[in-house]
PDB file of N, CA and C in Angstrom:
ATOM      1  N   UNK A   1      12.026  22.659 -12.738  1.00  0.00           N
ATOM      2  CA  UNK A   1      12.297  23.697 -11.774  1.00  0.00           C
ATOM      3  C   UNK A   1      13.308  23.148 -10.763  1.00  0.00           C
ATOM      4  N   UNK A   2      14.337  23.896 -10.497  1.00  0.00           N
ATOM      5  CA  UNK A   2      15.631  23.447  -9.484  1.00  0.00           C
ATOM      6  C   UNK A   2      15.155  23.653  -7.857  1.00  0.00           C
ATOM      7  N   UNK A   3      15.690  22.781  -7.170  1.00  0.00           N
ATOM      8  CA  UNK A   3      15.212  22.647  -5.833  1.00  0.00           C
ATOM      9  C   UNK A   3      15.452  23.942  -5.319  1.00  0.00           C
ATOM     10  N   UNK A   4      15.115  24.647  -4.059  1.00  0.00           N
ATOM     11  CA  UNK A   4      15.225  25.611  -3.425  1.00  0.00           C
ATOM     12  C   UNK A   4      15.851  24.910  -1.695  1.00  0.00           C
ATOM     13  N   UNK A   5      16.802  25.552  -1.252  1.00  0.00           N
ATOM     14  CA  UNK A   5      16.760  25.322   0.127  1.00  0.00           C
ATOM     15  C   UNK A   5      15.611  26.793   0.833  1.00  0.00           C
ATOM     16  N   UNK A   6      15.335  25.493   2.027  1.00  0.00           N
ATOM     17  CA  UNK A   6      14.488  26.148   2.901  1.00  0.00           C
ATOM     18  C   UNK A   6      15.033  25.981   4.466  1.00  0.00           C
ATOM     19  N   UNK A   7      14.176  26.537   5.099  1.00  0.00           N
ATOM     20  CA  UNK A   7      14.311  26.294   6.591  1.00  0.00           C
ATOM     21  C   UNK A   7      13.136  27.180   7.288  1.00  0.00           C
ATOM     22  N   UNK A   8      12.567  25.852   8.215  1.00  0.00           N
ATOM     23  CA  UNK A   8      11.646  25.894   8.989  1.00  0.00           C
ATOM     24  C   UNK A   8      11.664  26.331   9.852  1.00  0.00           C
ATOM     25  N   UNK A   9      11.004  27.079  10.873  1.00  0.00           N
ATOM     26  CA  UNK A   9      11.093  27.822  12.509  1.00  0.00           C
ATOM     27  C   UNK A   9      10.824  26.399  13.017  1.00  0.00           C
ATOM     28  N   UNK A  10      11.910  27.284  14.581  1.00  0.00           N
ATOM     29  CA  UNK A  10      11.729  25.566  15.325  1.00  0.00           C
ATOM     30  C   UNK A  10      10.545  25.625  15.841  1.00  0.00           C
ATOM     31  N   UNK A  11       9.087  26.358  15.891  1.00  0.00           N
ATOM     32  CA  UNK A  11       7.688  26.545  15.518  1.00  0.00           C
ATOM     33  C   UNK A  11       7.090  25.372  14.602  1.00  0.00           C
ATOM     34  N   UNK A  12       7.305  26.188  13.927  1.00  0.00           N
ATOM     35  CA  UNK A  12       6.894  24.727  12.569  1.00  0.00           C
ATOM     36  C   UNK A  12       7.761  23.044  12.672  1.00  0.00           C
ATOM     37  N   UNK A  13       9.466  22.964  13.128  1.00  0.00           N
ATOM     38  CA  UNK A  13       9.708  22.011  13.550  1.00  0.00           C
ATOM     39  C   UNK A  13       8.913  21.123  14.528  1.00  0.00           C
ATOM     40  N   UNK A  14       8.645  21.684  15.513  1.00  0.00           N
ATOM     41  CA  UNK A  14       8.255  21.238  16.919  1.00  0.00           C
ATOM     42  C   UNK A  14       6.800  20.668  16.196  1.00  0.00           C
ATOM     43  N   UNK A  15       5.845  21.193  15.640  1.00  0.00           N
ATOM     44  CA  UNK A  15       4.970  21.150  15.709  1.00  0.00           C
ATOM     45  C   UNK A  15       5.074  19.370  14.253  1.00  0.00           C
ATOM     46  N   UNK A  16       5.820  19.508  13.311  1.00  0.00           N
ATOM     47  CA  UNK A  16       6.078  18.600  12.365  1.00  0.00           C
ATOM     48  C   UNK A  16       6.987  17.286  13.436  1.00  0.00           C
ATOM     49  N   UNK A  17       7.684  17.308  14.598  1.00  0.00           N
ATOM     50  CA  UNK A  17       7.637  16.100  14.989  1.00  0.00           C
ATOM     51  C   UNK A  17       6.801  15.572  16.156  1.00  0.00           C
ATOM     52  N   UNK A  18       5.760  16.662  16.496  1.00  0.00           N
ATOM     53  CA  UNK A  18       4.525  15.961  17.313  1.00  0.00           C
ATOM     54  C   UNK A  18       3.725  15.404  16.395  1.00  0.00           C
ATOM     55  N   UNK A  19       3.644  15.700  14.994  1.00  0.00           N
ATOM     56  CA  UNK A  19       2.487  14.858  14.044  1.00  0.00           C
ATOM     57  C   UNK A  19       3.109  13.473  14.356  1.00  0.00           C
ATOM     58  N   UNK A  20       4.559  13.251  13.995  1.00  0.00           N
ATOM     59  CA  UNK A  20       4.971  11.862  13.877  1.00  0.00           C
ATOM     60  C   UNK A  20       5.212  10.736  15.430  1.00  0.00           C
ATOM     61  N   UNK A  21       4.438  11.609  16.579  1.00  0.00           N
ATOM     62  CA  UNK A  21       3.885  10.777  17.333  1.00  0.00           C
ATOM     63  C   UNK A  21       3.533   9.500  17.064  1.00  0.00           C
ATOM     64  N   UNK A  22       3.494   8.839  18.280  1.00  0.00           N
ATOM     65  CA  UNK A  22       2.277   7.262  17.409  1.00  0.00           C
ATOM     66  C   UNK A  22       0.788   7.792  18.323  1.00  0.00           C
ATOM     67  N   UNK A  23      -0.113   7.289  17.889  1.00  0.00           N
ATOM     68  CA  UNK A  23      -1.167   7.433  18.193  1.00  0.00           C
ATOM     69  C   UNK A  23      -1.990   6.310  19.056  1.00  0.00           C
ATOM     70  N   UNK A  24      -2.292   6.247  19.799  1.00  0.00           N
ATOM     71  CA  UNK A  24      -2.656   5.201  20.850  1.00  0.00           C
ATOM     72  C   UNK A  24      -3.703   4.763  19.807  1.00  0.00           C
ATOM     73  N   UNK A  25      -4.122   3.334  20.083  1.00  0.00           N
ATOM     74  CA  UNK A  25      -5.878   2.769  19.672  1.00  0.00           C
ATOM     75  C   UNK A  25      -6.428   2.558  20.667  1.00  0.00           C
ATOM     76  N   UNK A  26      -7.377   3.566  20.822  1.00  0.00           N
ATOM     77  CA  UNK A  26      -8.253   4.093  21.720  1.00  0.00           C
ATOM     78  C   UNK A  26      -9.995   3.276  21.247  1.00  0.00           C
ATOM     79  N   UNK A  27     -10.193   3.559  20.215  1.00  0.00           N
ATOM     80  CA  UNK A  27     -11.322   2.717  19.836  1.00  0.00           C
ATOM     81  C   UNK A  27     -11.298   1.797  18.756  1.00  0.00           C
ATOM     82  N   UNK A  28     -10.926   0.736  18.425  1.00  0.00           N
ATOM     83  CA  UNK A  28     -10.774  -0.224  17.371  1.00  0.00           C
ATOM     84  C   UNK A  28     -12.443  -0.619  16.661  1.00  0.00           C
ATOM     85  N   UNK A  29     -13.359  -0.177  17.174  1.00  0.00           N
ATOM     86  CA  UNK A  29     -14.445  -0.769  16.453  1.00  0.00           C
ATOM     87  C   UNK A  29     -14.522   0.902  15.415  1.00  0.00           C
ATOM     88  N   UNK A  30     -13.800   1.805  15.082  1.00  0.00           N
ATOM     89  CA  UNK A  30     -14.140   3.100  14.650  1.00  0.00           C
ATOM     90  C   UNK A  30     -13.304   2.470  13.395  1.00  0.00           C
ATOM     91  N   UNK A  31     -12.237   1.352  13.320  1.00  0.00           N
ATOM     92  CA  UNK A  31     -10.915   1.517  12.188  1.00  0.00           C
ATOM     93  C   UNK A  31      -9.576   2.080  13.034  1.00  0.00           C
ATOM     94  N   UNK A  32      -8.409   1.712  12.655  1.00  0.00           N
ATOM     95  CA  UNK A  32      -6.911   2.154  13.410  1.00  0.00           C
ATOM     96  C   UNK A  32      -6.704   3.451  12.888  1.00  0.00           C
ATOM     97  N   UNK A  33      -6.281   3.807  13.843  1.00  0.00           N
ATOM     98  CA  UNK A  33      -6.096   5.075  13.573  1.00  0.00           C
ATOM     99  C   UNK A  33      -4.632   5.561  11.993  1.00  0.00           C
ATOM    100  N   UNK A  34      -4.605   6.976  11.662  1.00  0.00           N
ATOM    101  CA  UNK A  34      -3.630   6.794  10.637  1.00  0.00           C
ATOM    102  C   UNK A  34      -2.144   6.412  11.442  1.00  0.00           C
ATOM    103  N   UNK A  35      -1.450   6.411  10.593  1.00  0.00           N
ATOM    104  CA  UNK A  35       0.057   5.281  10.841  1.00  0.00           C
ATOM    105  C   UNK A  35       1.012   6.849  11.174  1.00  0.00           C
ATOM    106  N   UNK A  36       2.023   6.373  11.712  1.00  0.00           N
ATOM    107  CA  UNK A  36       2.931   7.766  12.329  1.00  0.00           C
ATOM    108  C   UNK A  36       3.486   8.042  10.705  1.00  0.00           C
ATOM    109  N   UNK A  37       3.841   7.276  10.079  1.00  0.00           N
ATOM    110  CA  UNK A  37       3.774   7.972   8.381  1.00  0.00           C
ATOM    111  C   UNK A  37       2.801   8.818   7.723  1.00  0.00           C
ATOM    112  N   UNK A  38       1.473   7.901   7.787  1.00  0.00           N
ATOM    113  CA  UNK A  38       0.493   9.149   7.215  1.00  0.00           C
ATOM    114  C   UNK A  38       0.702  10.432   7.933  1.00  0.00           C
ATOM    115  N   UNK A  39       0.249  10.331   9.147  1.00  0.00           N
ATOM    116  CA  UNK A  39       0.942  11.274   9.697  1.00  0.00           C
ATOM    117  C   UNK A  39       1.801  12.542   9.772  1.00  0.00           C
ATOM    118  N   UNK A  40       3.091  11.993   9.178  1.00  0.00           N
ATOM    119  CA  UNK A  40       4.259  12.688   8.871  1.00  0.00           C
ATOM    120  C   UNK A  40       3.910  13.238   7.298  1.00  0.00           C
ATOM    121  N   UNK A  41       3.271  12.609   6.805  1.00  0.00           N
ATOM    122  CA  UNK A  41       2.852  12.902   5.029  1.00  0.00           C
ATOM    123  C   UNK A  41       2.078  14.319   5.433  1.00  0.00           C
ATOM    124  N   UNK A  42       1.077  13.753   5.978  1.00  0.00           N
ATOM    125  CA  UNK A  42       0.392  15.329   6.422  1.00  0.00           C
ATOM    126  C   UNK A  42       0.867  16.350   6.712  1.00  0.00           C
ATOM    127  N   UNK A  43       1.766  16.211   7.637  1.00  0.00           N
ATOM    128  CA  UNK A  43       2.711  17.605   8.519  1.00  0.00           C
ATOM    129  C   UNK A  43       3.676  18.215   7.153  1.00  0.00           C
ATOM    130  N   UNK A  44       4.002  17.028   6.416  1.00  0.00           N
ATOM    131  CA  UNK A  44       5.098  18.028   5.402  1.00  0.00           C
ATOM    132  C   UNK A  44       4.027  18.653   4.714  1.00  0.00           C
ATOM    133  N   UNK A  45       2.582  17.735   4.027  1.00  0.00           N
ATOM    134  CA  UNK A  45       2.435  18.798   2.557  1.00  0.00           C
ATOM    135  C   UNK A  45       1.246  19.726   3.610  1.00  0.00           C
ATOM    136  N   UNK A  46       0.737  20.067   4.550  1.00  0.00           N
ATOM    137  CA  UNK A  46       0.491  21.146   5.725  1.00  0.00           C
ATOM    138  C   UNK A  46       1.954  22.512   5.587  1.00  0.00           C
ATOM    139  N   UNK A  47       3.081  21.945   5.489  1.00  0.00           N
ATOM    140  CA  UNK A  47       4.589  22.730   5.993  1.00  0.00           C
ATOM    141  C   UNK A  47       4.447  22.963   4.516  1.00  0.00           C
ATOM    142  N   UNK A  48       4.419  22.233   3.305  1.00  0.00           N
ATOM    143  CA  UNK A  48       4.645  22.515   1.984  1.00  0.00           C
ATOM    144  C   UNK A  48       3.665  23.835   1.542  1.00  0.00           C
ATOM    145  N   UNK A  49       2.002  23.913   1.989  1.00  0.00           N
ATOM    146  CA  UNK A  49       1.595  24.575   1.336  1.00  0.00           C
ATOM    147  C   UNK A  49       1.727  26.055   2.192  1.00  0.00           C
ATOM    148  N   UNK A  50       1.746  25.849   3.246  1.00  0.00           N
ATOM    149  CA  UNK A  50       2.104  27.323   4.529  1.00  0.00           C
ATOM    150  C   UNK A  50       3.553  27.902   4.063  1.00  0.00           C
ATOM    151  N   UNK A  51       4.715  26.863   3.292  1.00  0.00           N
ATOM    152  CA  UNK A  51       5.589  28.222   2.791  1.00  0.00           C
ATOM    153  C   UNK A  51       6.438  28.075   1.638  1.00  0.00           C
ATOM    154  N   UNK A  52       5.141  27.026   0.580  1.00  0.00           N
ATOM    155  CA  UNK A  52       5.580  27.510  -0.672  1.00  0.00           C
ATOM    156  C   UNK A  52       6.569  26.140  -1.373  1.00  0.00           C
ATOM    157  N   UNK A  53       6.254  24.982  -1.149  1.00  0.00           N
ATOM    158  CA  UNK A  53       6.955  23.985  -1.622  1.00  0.00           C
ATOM    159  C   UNK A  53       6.174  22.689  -1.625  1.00  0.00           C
ATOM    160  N   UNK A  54       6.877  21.553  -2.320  1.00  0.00           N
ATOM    161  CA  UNK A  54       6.042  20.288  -3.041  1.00  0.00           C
ATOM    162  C   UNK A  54       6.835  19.354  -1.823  1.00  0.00           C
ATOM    163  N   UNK A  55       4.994  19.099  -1.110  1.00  0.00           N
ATOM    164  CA  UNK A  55       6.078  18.123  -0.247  1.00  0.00           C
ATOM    165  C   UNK A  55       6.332  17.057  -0.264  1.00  0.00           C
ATOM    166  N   UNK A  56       6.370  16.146  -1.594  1.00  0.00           N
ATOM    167  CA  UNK A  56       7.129  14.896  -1.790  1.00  0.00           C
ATOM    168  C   UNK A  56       8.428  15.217  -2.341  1.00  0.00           C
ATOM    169  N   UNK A  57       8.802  16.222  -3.049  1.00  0.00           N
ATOM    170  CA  UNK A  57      10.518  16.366  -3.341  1.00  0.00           C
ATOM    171  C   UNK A  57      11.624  17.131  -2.214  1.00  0.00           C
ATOM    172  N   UNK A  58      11.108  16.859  -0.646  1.00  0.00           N
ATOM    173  CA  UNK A  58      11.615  17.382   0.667  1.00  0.00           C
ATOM    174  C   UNK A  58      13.337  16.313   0.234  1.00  0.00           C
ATOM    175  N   UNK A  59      14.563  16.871   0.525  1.00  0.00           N
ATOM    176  CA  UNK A  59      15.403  16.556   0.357  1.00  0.00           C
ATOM    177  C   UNK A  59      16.310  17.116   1.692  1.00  0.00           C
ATOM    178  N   UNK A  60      15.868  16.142   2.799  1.00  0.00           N
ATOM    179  CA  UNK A  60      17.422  16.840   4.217  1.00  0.00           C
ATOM    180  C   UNK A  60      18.379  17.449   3.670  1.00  0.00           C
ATOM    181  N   UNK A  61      18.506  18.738   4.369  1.00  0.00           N
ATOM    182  CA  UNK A  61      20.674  19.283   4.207  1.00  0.00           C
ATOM    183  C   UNK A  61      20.734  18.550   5.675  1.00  0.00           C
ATOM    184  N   UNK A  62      21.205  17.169   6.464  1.00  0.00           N
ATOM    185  CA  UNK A  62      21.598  17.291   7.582  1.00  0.00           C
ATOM    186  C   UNK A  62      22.797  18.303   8.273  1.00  0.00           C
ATOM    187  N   UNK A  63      23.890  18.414   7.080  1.00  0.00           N
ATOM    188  CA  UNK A  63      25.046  19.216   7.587  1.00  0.00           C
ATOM    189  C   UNK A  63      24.803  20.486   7.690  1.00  0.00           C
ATOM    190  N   UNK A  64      23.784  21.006   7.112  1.00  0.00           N
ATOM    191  CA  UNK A  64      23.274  22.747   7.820  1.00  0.00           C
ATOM    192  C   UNK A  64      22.297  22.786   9.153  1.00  0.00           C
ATOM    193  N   UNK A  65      21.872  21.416   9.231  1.00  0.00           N
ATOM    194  CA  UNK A  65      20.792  21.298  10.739  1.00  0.00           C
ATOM    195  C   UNK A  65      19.755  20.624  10.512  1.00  0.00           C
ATOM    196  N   UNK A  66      18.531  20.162  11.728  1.00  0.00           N
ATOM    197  CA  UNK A  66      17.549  19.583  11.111  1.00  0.00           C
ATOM    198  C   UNK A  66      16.299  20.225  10.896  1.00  0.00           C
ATOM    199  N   UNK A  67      16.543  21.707  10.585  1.00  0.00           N
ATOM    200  CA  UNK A  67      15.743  22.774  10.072  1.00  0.00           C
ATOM    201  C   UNK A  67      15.718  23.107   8.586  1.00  0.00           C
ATOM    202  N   UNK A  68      16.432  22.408   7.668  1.00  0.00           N
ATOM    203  CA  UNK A  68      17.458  23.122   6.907  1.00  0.00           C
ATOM    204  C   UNK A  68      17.081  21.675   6.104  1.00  0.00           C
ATOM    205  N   UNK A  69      16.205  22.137   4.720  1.00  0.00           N
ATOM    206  CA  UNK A  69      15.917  21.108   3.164  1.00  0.00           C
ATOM    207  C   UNK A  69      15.680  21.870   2.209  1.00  0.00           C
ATOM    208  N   UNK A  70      15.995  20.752   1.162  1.00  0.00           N
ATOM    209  CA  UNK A  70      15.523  21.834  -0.227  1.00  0.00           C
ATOM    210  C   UNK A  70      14.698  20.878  -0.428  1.00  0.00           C
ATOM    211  N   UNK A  71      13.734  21.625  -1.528  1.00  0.00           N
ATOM    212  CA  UNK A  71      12.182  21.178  -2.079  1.00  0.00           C
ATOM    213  C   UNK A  71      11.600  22.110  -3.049  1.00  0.00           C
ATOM    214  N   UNK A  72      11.280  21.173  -4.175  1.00  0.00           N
ATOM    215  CA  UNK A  72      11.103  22.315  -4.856  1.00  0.00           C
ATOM    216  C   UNK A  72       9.808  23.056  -4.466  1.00  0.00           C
ATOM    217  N   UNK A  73       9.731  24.603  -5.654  1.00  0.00           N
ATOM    218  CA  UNK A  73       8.716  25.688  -4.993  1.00  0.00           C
ATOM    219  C   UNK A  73       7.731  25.150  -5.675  1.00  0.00           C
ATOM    220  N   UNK A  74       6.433  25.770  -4.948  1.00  0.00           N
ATOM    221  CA  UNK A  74       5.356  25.717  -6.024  1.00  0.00           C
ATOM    222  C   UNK A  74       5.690  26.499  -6.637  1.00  0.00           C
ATOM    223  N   UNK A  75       5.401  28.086  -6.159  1.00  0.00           N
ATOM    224  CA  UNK A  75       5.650  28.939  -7.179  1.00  0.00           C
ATOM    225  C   UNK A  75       7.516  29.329  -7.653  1.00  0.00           C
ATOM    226  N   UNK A  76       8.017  30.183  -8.518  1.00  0.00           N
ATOM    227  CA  UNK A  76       8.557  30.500  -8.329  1.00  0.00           C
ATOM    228  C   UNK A  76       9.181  31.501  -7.127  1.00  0.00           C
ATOM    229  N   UNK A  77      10.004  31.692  -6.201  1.00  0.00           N
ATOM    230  CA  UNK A  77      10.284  32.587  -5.217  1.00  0.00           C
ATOM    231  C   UNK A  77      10.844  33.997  -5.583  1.00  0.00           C
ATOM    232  N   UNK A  78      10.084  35.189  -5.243  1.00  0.00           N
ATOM    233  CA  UNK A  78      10.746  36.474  -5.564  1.00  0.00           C
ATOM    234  C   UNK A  78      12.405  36.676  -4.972  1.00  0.00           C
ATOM    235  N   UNK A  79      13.138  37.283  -5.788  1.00  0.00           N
ATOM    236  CA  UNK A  79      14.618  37.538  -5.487  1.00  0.00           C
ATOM    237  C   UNK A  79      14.789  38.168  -4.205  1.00  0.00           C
ATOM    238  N   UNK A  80      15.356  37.789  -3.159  1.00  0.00           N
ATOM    239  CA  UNK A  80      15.758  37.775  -1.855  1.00  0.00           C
ATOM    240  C   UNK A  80      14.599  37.461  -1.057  1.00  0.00           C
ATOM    241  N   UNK A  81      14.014  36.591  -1.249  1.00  0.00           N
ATOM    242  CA  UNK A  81      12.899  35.492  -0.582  1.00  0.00           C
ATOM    243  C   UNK A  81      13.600  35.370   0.661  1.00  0.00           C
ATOM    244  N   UNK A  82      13.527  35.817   2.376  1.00  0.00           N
ATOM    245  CA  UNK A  82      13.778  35.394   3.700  1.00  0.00           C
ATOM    246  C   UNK A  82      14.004  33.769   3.673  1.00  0.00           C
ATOM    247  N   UNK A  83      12.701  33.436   3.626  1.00  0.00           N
ATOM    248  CA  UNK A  83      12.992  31.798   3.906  1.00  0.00           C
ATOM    249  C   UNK A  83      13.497  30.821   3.210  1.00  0.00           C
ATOM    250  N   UNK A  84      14.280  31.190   1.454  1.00  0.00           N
ATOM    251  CA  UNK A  84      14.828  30.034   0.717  1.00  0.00           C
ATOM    252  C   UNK A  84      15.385  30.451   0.146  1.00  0.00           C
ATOM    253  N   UNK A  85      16.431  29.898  -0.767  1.00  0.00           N
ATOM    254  CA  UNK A  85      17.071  30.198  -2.085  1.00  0.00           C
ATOM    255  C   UNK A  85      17.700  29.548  -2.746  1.00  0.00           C
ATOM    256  N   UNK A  86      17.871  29.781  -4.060  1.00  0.00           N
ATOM    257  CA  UNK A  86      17.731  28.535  -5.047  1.00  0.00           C
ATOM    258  C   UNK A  86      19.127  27.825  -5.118  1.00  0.00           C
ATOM    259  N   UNK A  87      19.172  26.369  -5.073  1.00  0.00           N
ATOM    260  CA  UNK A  87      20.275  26.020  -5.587  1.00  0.00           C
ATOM    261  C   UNK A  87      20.046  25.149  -6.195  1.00  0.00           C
ATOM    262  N   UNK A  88      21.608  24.317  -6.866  1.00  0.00           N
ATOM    263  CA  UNK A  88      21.285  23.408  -7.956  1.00  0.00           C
ATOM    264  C   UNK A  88      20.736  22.473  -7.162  1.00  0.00           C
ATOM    265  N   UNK A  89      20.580  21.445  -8.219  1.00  0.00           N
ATOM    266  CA  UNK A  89      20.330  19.833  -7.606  1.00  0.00           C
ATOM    267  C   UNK A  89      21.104  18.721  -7.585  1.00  0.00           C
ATOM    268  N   UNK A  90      22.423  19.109  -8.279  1.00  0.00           N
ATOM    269  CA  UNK A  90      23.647  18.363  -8.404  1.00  0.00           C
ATOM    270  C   UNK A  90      23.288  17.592  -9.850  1.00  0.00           C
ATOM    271  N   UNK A  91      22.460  18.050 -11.083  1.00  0.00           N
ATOM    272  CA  UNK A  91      22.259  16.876 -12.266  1.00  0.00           C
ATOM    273  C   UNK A  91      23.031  17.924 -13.152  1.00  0.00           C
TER     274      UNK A  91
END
């Protein structure tokens, strides 16, 4: 299946770079807390399943913004889908 570009509300942005906070250690006898990566793992496949994409194949467009990736879909996307549309993958 060929990647899809997407783009996120700066809603869903905002909220995907407060996950990648660091997290203070507040209690060390509980275990450290997760790492600003796990973290960030969470916020994408959270962003992946809320609108429809696999969030380990997240691929930046920086030159359209930092709202703006392709990834592939889970499902296929109905024809004139608002939030994505399909392009190649360059193979």
């Amino acid at each position: 299946m060929e990647k899809q570009e997407f783009v996120m509300t700066e809603e869903q942005q905002k909220k995907l770079l407060e996950s990648m906070q660091p997290v203070p250690m507040i209690m060390l006898q509980c275990g450290n807390p997760p790492s600003q990566q796990e973290n960030a793992n969470r916020a994408w496949e959270r962003l992946g399943k809320e609108m429809g994409f696999q969030h380990m194949t997240v691929t930046p467009l920086a030159d359209k913004g930092d709202r703006f990736f392709l990834a592939t879909p889970t499902q296929p996307q109905p024809d004139g889908a608002a939030d994505c549309k399909e392009v190649g993958d360059g193979k």
